[in-house]
C-alpha atoms as a PDB file:
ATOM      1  CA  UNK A   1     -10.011 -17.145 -13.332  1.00  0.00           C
ATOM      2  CA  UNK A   2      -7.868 -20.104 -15.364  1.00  0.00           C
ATOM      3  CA  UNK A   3      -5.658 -17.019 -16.648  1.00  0.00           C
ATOM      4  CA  UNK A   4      -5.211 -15.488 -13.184  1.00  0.00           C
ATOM      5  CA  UNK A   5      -1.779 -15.909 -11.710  1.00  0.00           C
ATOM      6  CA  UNK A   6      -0.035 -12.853 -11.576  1.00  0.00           C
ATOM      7  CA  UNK A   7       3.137 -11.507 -13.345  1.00  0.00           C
ATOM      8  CA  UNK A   8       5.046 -14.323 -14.562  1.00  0.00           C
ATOM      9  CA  UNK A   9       1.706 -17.084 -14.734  1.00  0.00           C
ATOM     10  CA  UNK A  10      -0.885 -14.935 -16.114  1.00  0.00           C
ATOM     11  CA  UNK A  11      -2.982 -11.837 -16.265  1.00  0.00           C
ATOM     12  CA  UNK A  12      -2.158 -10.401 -12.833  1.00  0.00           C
ATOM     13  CA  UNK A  13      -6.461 -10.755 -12.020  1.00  0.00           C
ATOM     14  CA  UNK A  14      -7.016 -12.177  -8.754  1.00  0.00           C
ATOM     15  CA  UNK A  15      -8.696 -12.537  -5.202  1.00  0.00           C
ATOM     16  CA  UNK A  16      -8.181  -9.738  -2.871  1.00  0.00           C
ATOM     17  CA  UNK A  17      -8.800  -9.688   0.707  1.00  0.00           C
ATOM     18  CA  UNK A  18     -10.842  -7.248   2.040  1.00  0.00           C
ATOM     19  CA  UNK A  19      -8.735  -7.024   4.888  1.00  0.00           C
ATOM     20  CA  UNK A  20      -5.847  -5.633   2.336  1.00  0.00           C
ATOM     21  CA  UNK A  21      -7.755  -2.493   0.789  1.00  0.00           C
ATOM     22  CA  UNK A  22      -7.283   0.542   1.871  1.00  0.00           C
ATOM     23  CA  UNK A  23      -9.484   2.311   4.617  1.00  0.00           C
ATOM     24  CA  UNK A  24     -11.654   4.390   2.173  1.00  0.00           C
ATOM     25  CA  UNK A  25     -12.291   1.049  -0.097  1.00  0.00           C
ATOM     26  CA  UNK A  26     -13.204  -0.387   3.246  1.00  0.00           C
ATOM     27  CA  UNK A  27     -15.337   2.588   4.007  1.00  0.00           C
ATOM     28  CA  UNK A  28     -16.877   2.597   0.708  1.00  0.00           C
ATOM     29  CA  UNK A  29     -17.804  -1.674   0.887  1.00  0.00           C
ATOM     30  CA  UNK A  30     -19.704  -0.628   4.482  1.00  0.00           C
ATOM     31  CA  UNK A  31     -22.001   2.416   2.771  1.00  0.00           C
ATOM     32  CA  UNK A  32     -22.980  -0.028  -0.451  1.00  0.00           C
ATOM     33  CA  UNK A  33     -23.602  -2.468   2.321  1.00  0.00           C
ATOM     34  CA  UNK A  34     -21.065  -5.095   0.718  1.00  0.00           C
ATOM     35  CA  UNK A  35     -18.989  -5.284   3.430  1.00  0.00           C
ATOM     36  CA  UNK A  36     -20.238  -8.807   4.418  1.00  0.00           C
ATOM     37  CA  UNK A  37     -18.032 -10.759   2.039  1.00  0.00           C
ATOM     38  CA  UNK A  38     -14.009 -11.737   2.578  1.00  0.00           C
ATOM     39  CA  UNK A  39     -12.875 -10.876  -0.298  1.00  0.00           C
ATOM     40  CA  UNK A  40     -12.964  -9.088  -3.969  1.00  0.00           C
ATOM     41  CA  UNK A  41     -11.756 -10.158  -7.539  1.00  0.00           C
ATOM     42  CA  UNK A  42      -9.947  -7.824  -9.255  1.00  0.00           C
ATOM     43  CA  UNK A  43      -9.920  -7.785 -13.069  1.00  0.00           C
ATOM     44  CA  UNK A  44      -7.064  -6.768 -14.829  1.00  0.00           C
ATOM     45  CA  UNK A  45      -7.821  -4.326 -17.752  1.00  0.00           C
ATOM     46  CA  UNK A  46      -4.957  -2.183 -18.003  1.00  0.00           C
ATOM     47  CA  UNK A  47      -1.584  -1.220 -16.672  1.00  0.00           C
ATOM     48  CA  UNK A  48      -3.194   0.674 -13.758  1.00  0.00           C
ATOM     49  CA  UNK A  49      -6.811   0.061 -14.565  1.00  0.00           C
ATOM     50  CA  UNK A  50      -8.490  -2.176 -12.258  1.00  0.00           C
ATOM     51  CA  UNK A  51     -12.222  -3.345 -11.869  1.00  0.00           C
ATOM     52  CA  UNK A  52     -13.156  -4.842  -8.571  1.00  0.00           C
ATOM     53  CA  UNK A  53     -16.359  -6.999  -8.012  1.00  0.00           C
ATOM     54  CA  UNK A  54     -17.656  -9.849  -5.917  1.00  0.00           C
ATOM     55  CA  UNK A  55     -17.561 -13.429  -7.628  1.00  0.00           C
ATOM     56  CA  UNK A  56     -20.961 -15.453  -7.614  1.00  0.00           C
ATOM     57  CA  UNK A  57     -20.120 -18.788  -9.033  1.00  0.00           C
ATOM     58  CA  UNK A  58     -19.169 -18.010 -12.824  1.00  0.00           C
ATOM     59  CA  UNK A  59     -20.494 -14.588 -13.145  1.00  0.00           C
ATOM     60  CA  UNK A  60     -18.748 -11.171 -11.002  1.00  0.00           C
ATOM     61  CA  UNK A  61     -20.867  -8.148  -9.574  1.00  0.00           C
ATOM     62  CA  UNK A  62     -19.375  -5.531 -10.223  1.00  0.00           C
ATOM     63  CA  UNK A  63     -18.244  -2.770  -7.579  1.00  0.00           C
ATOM     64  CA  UNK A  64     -16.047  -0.209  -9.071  1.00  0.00           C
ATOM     65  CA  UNK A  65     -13.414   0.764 -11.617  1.00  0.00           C
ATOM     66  CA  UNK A  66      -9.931   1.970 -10.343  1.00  0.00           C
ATOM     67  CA  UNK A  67      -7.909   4.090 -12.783  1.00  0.00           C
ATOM     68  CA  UNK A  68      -5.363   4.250  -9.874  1.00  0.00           C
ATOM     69  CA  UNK A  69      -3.538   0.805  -9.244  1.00  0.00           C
ATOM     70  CA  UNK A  70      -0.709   1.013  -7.636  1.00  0.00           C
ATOM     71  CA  UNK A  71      -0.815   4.551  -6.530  1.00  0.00           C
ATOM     72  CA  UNK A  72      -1.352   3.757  -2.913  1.00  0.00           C
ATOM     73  CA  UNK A  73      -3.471   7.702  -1.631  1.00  0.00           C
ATOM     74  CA  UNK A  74      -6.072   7.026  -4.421  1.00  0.00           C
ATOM     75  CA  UNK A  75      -5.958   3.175  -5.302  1.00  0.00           C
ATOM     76  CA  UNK A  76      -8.713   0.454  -4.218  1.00  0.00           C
ATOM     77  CA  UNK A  77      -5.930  -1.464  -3.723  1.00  0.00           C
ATOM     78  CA  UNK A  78      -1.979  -0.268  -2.461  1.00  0.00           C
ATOM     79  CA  UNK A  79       0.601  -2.320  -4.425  1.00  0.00           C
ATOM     80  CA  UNK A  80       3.442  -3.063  -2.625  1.00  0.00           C
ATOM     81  CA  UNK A  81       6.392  -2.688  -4.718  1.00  0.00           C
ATOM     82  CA  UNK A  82       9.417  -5.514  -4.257  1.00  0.00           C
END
């Protein structure tokens, strides 16, 4: 988390609302009945790889690996380009 801080300050892993995903992530969060929490961390491992989990103190479940970041049909979560 010290390293998070996006483009220009770090790693680009951070918190992500729930309310930001897209409606199949959404969808997905109600059927592993993990749809009770506010938000997700996502982990930076790649350019476009992504894993998303749920933080607990120092230690983060883990939900599911997106290949797509930043492709906004198939991605967890859309990027909005500036």
């Amino acid at each position: 988390m010290q390293a998070a801080g996006g483009r220009r300050k770090g790693n680009n892993s951070h918190p992500v609302k729930i309310r930001e995903l897209t409606v199949q992530a959404k969808e997905r969060l109600g059927r592993i009945r993990q749809d009770d929490v506010s938000e997700l961390f996502s982990l930076r491992l790649e350019a476009t790889a992504r894993i998303y989990g749920i933080r607990d103190r120092r230690a983060l479940k883990l939900l599911w690996y997106d290949r797509y970041h930043g492709t906004n049909t198939k991605a967890v979560y859309p990027v909005r380009l500036r």
